[in-house]
C-alpha atoms as a PDB file:
ATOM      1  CA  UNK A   1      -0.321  17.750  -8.377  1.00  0.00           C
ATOM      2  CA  UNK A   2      -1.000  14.763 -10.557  1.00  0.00           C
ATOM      3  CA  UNK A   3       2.507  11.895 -10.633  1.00  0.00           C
ATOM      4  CA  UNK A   4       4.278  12.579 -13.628  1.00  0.00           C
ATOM      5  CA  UNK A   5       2.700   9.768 -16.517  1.00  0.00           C
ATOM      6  CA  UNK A   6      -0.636   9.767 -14.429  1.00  0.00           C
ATOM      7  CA  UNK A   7      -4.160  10.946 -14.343  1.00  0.00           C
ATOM      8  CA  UNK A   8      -5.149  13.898 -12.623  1.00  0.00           C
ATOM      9  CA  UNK A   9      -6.230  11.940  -9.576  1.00  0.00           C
ATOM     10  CA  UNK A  10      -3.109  10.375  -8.880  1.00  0.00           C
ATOM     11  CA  UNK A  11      -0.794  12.152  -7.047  1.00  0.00           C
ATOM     12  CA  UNK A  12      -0.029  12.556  -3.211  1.00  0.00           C
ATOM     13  CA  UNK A  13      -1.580  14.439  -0.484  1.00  0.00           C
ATOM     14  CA  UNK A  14       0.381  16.239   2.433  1.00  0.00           C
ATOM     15  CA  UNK A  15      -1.258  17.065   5.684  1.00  0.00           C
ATOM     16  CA  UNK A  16       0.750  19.247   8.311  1.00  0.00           C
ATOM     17  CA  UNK A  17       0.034  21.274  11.258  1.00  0.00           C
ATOM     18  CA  UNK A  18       1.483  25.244  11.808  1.00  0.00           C
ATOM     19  CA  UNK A  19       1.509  25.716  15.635  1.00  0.00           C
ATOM     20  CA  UNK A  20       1.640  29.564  15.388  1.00  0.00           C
ATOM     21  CA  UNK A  21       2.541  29.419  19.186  1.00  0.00           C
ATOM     22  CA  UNK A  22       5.562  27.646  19.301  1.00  0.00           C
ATOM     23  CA  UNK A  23       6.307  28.656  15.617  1.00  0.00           C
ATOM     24  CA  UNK A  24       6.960  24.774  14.237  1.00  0.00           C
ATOM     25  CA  UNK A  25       5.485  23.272  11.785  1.00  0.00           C
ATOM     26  CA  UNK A  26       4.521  19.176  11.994  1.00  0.00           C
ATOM     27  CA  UNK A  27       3.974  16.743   9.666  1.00  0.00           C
ATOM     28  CA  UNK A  28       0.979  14.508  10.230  1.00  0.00           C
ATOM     29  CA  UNK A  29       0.679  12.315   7.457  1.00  0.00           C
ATOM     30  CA  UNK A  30       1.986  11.546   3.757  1.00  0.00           C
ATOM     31  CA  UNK A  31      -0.612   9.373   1.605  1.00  0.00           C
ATOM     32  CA  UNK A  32      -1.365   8.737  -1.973  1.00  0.00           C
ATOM     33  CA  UNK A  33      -4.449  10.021  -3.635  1.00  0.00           C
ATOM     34  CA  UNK A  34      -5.487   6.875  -4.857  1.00  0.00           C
ATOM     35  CA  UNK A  35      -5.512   5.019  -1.380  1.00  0.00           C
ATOM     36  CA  UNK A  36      -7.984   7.953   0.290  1.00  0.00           C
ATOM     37  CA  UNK A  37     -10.438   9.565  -1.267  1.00  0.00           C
ATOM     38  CA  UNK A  38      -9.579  12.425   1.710  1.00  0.00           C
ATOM     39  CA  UNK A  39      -8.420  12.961   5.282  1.00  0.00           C
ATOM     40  CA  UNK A  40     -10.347  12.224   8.538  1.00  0.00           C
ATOM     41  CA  UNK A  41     -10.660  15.971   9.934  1.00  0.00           C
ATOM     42  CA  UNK A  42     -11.545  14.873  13.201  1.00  0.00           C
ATOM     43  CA  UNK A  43      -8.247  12.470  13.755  1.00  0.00           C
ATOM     44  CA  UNK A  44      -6.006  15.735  12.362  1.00  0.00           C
ATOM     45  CA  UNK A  45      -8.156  18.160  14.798  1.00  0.00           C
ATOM     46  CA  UNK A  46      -7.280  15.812  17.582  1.00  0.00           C
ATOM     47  CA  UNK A  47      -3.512  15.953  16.723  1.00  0.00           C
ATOM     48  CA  UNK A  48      -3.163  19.202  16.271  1.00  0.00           C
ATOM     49  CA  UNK A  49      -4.350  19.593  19.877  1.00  0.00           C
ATOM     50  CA  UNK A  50      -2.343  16.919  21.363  1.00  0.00           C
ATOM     51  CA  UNK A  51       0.869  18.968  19.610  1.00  0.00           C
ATOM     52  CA  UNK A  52      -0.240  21.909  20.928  1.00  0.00           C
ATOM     53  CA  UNK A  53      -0.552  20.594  24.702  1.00  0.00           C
ATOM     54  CA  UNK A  54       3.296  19.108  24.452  1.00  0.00           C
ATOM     55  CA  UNK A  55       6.179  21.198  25.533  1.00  0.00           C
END
């Protein structure tokens, strides 16, 4: 959604995990639209299995 007073490419982006197994869900990271054009799937694929292998 674009910030209030703002262009429709302004806004924020929210990337979290669901760990279906241990029924949690994690944030990974909180960024604005205009700093990132989008998010490195490889770093968040690599997270989600580190969260997965923790207690």
């Amino acid at each position: 959604k674009a910030l209030k007073g703002k262009g429709a490419r302004s806004g924020i982006r929210i990337v979290y995990a669901y760990i279906a197994e241990k029924d949690e869900i994690y944030l990974i990271e909180i960024y604005s639209k205009n700093d990132k054009e989008s998010e490195d799937h490889e770093r968040i694929k690599q997270v989600v299995r580190q969260l997965k292998k923790q207690n």
